[in-house]
N, C-alpha and C. Protein backbone atom coordinates (compact mmCIF):
# COMPACT_ATOMS: atom_id res chain seq x y z
N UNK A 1 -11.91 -35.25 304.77
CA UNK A 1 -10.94 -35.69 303.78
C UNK A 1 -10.68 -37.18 304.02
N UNK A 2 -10.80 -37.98 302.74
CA UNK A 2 -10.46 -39.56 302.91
C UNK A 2 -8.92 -39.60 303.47
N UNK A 3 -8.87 -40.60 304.13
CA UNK A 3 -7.31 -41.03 304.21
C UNK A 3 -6.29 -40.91 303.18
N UNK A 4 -6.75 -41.76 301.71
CA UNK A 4 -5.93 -42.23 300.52
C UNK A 4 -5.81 -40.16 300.19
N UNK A 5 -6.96 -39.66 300.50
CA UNK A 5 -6.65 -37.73 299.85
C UNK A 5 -5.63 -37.65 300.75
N UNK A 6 -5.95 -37.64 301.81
CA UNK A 6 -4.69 -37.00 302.84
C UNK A 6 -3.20 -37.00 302.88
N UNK A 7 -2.93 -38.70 302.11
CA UNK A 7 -1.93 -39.09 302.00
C UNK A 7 -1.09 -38.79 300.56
N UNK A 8 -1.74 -38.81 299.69
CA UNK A 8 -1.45 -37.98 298.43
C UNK A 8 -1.22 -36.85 298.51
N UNK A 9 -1.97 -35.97 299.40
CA UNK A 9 -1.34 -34.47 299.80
C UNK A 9 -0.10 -34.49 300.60
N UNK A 10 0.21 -35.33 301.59
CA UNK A 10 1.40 -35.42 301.92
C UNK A 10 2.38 -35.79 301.12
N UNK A 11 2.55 -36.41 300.43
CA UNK A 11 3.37 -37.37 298.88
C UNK A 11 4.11 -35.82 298.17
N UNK A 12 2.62 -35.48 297.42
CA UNK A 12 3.07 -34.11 297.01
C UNK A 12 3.86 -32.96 297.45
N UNK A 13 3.39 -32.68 298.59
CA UNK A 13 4.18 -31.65 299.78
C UNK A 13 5.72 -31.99 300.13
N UNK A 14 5.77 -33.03 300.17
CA UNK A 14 7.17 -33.25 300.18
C UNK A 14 8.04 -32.93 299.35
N UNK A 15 9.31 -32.21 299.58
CA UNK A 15 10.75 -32.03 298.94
C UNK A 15 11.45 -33.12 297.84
N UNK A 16 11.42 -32.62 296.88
CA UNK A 16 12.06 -33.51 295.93
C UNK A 16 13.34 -33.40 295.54
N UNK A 17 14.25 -34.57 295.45
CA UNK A 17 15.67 -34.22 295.55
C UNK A 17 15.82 -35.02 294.37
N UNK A 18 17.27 -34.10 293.26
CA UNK A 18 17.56 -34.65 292.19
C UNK A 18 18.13 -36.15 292.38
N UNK A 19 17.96 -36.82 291.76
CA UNK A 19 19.10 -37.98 291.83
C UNK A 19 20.44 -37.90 291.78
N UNK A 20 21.42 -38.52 292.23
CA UNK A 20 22.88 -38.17 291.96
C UNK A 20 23.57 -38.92 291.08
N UNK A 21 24.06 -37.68 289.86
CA UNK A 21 24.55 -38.55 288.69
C UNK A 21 25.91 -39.08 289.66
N UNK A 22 26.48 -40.11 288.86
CA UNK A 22 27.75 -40.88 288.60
C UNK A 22 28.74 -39.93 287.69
N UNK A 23 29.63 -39.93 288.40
CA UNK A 23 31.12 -39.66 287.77
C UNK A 23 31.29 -40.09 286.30
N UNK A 24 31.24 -41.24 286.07
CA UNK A 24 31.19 -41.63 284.35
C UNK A 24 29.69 -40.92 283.56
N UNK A 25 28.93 -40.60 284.15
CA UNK A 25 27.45 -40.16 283.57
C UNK A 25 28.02 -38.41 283.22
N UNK A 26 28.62 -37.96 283.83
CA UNK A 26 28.93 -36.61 284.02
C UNK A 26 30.61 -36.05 282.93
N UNK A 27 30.99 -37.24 283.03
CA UNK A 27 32.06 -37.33 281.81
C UNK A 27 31.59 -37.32 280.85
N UNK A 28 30.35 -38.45 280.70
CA UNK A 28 30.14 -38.16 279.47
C UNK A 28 29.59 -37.17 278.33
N UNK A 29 28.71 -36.95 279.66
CA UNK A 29 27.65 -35.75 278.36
C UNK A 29 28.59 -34.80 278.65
N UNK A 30 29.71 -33.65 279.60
CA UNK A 30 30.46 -33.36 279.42
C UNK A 30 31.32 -33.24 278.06
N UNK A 31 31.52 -34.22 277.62
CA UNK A 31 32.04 -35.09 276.26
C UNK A 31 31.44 -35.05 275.16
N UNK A 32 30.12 -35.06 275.12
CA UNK A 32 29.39 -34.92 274.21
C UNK A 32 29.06 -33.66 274.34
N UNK A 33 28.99 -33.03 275.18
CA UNK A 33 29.09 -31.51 275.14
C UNK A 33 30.32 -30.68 274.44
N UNK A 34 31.06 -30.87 274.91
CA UNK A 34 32.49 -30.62 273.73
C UNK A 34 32.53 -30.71 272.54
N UNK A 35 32.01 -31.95 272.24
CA UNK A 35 32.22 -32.21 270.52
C UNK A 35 30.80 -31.34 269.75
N UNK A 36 30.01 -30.86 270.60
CA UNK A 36 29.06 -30.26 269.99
C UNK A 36 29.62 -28.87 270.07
N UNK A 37 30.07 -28.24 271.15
CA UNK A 37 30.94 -27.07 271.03
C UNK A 37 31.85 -26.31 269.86
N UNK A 38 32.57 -27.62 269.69
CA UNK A 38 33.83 -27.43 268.76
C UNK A 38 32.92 -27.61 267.13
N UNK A 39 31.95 -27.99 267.02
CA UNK A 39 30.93 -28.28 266.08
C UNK A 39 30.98 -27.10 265.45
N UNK A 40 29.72 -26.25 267.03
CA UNK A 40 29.93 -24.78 267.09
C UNK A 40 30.89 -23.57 266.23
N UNK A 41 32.14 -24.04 267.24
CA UNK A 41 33.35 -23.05 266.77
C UNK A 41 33.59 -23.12 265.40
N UNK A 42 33.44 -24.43 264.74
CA UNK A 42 34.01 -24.50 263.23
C UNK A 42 32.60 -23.64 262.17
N UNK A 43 31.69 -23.94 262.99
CA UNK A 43 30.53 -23.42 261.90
C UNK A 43 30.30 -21.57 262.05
N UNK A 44 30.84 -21.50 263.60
CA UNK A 44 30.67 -19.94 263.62
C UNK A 44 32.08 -19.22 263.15
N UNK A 45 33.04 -19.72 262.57
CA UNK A 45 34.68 -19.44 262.10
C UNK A 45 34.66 -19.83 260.84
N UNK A 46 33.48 -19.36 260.22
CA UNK A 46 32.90 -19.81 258.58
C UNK A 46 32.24 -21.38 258.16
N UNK A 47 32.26 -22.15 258.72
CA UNK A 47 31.50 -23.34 258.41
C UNK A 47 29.97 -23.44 257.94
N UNK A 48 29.56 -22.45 258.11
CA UNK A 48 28.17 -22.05 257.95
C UNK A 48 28.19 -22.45 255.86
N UNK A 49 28.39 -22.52 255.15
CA UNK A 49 28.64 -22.64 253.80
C UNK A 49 27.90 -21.90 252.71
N UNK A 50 27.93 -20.67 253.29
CA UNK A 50 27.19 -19.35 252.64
C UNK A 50 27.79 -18.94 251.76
N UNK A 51 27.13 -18.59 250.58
CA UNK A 51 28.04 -18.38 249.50
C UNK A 51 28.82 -16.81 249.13
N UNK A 52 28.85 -15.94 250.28
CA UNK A 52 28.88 -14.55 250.46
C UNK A 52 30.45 -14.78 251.11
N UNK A 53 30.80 -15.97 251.93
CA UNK A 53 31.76 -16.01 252.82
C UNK A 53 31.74 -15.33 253.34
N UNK A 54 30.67 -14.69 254.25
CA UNK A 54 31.12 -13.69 255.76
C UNK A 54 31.00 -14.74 256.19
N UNK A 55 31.60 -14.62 257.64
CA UNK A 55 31.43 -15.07 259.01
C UNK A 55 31.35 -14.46 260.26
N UNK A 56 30.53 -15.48 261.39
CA UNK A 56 30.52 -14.97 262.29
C UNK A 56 30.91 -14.02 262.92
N UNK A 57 32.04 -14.33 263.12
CA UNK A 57 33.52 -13.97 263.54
C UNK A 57 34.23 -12.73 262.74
N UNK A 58 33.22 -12.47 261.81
CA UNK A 58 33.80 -11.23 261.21
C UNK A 58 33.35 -10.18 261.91
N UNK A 59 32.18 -10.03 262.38
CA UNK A 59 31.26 -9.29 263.53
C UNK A 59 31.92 -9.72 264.89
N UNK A 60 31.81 -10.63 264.94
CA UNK A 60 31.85 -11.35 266.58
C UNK A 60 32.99 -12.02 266.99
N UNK A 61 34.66 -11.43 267.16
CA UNK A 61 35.39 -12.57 267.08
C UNK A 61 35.61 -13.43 268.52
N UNK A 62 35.19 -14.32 268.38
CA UNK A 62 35.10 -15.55 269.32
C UNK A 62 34.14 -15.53 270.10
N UNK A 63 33.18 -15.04 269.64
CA UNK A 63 31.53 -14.49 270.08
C UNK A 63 31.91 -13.82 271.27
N UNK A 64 32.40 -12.42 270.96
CA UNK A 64 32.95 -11.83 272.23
C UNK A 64 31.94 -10.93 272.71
N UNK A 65 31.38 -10.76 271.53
CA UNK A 65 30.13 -9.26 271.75
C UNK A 65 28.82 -10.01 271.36
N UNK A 66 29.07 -11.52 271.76
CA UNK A 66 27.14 -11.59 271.83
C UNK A 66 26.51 -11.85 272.68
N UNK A 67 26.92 -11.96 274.26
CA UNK A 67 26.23 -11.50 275.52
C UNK A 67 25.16 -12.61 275.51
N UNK A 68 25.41 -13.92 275.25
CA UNK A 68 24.16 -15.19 275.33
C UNK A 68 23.15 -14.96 276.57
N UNK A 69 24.20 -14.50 277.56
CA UNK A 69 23.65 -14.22 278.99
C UNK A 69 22.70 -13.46 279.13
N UNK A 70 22.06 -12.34 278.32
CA UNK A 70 21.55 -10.98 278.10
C UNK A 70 20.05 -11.64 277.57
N UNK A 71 20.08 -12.73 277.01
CA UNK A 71 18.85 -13.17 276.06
C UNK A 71 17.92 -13.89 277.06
N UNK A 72 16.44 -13.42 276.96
CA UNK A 72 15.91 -12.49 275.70
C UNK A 72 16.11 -11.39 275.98
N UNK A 73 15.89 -10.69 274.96
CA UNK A 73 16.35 -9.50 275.27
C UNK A 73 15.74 -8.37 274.20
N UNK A 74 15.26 -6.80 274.23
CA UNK A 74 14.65 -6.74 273.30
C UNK A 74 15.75 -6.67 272.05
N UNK A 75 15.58 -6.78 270.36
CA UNK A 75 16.76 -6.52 269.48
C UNK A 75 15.96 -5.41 268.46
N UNK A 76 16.76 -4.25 268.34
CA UNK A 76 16.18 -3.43 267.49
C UNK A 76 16.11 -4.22 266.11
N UNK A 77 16.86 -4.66 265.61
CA UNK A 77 17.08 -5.46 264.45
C UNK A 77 15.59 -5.84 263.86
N UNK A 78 15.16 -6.48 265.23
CA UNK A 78 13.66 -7.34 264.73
C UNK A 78 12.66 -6.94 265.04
N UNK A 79 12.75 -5.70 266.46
CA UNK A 79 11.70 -5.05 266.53
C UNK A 79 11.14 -5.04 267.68
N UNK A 80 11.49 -6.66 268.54
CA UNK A 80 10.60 -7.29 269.75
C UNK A 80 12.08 -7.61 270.23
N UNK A 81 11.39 -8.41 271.45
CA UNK A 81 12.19 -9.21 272.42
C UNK A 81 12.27 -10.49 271.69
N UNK A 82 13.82 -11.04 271.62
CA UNK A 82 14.12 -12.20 270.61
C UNK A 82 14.85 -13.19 271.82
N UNK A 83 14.77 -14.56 271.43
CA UNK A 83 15.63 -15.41 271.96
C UNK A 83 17.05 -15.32 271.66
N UNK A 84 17.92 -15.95 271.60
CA UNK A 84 19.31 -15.97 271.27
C UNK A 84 19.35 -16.47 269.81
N UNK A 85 18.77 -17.61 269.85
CA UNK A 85 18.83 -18.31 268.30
C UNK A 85 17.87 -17.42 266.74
N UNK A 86 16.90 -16.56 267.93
CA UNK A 86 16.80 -16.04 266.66
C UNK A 86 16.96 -14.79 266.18
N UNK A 87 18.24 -13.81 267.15
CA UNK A 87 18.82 -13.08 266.55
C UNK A 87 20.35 -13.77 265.47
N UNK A 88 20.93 -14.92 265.87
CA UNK A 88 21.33 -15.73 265.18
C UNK A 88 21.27 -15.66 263.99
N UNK A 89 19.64 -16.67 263.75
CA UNK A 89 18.62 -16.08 262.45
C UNK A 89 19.23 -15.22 261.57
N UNK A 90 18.74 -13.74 262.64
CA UNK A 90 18.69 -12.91 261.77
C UNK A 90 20.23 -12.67 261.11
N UNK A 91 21.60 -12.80 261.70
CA UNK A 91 23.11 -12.50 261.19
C UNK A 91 22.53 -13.43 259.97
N UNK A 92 22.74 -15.07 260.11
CA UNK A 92 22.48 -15.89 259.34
C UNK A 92 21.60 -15.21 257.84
N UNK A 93 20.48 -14.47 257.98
CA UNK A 93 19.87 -14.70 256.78
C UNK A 93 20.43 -13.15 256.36
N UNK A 94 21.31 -11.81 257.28
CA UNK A 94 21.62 -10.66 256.99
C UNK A 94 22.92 -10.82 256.18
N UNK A 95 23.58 -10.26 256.91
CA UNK A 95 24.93 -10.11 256.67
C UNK A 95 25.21 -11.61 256.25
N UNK A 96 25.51 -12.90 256.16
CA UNK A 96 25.45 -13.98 255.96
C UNK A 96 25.00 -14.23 254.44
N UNK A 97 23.46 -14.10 254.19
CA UNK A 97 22.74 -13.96 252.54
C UNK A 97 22.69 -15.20 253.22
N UNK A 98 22.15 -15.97 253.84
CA UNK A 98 21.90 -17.21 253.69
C UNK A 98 20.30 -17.65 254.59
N UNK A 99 20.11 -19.06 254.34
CA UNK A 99 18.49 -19.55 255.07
C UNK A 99 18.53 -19.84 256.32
N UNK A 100 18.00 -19.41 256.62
CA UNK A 100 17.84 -19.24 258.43
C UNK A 100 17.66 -20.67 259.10
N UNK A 101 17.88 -21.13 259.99
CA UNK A 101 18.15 -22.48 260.91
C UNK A 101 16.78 -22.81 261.54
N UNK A 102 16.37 -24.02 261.55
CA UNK A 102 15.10 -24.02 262.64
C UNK A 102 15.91 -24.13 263.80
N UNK A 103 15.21 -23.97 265.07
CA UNK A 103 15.52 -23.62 266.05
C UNK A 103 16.13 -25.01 267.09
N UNK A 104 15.47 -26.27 266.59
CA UNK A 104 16.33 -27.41 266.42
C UNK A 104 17.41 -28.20 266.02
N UNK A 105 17.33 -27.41 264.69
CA UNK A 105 18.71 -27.58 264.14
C UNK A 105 20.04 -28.15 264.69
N UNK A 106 20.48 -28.76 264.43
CA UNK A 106 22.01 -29.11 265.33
C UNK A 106 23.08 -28.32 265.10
N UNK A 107 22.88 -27.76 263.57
CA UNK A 107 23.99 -26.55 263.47
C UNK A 107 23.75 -25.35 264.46
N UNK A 108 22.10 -25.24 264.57
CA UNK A 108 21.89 -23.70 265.40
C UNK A 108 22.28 -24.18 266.72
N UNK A 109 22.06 -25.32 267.32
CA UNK A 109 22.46 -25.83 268.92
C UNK A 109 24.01 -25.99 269.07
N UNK A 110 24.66 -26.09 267.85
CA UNK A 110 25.98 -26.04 268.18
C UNK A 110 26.48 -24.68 268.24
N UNK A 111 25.86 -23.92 267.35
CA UNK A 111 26.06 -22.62 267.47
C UNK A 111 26.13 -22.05 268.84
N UNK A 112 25.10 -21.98 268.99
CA UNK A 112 24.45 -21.43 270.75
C UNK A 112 25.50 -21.84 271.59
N UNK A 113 26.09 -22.99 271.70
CA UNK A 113 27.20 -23.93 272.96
C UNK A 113 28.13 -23.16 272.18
N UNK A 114 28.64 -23.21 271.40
CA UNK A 114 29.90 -22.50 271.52
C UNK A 114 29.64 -21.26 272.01
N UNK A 115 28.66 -20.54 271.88
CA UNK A 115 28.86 -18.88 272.14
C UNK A 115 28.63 -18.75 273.16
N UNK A 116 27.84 -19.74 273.99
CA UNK A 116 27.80 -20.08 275.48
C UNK A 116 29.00 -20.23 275.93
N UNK A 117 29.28 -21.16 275.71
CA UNK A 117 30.67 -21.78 276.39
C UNK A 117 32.32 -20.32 276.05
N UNK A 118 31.90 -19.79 275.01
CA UNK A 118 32.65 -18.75 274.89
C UNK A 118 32.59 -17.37 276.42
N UNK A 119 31.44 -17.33 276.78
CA UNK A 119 30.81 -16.65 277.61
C UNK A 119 30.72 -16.83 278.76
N UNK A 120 31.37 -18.30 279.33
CA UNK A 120 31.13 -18.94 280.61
C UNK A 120 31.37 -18.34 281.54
N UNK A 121 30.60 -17.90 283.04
CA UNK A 121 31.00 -17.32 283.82
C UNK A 121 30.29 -16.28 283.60
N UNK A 122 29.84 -15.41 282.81
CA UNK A 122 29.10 -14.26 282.86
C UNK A 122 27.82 -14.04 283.40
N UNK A 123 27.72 -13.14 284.06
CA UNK A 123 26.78 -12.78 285.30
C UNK A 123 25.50 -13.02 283.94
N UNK A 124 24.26 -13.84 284.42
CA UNK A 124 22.87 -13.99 283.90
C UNK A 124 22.16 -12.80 283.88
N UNK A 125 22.37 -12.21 283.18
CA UNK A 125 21.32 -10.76 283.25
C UNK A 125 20.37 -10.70 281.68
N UNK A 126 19.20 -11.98 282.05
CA UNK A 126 17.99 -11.55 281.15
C UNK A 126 17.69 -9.67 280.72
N UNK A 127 17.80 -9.27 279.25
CA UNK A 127 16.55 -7.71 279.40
C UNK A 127 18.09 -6.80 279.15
N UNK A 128 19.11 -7.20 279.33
CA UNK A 128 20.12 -5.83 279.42
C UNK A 128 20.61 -5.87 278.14
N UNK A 129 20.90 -4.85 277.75
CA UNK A 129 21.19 -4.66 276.42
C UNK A 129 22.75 -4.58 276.27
């Protein structure tokens, strides 16, 4: 083995440690995490602008029964094992009558943080129904 190989294998092998954010770095997106939250809450407390007027929250009040923690998970609804956003989807285009979100969306990502953040603390259990 050349030297320059040897030493690149050592480089690699080594432990990599995150950088340490700053106190103001951690406020912020914090911050910007919030306002995407509360985004969330208004669109899942009818903001969605479906012309049926259900909401979320008519099923789910304060996304109490949607277990973010649980996803993926399989959903009879769809048949398979679904992500979070796209059993979402499916309320959205069901009960809702309305067009389903791409998965980028900023309404569907605000969605998700609030029902997260509704959920905080709940034990991670991928698969449980």
């Amino acid at each position: 083995m050349r030297a320059s190989s040897a030493v690149l294998l050592l480089v690699l092998c080594l432990p990599v440690q995150a950088e340490e954010f700053r106190q103001a770095e951690l406020e912020r997106w914090q911050q910007e995490y919030r306002v995407v939250v509360d985004k969330g809450d208004k669109l899942f407390h009818g903001g969605l602008g479906n012309e049926n007027t259900v909401s979320c929250d008519q099923c789910h009040p304060n996304a109490a029964n949607t277990h973010p923690e649980t996803y993926p998970k399989f959903q009879q609804q769809l048949g398979r094992v679904a992500e979070l956003w796209e059993m979402i989807n499916w309320c959205i285009e069901n009960p809702l009558e309305s067009a389903p979100l791409s998965a980028d969306d900023a309404r569907m990502i605000a969605l998700q943080a609030y029902i997260k953040q509704e959920r905080r603390g709940a034990e991670l259990t991928p698969g449980k129904h």
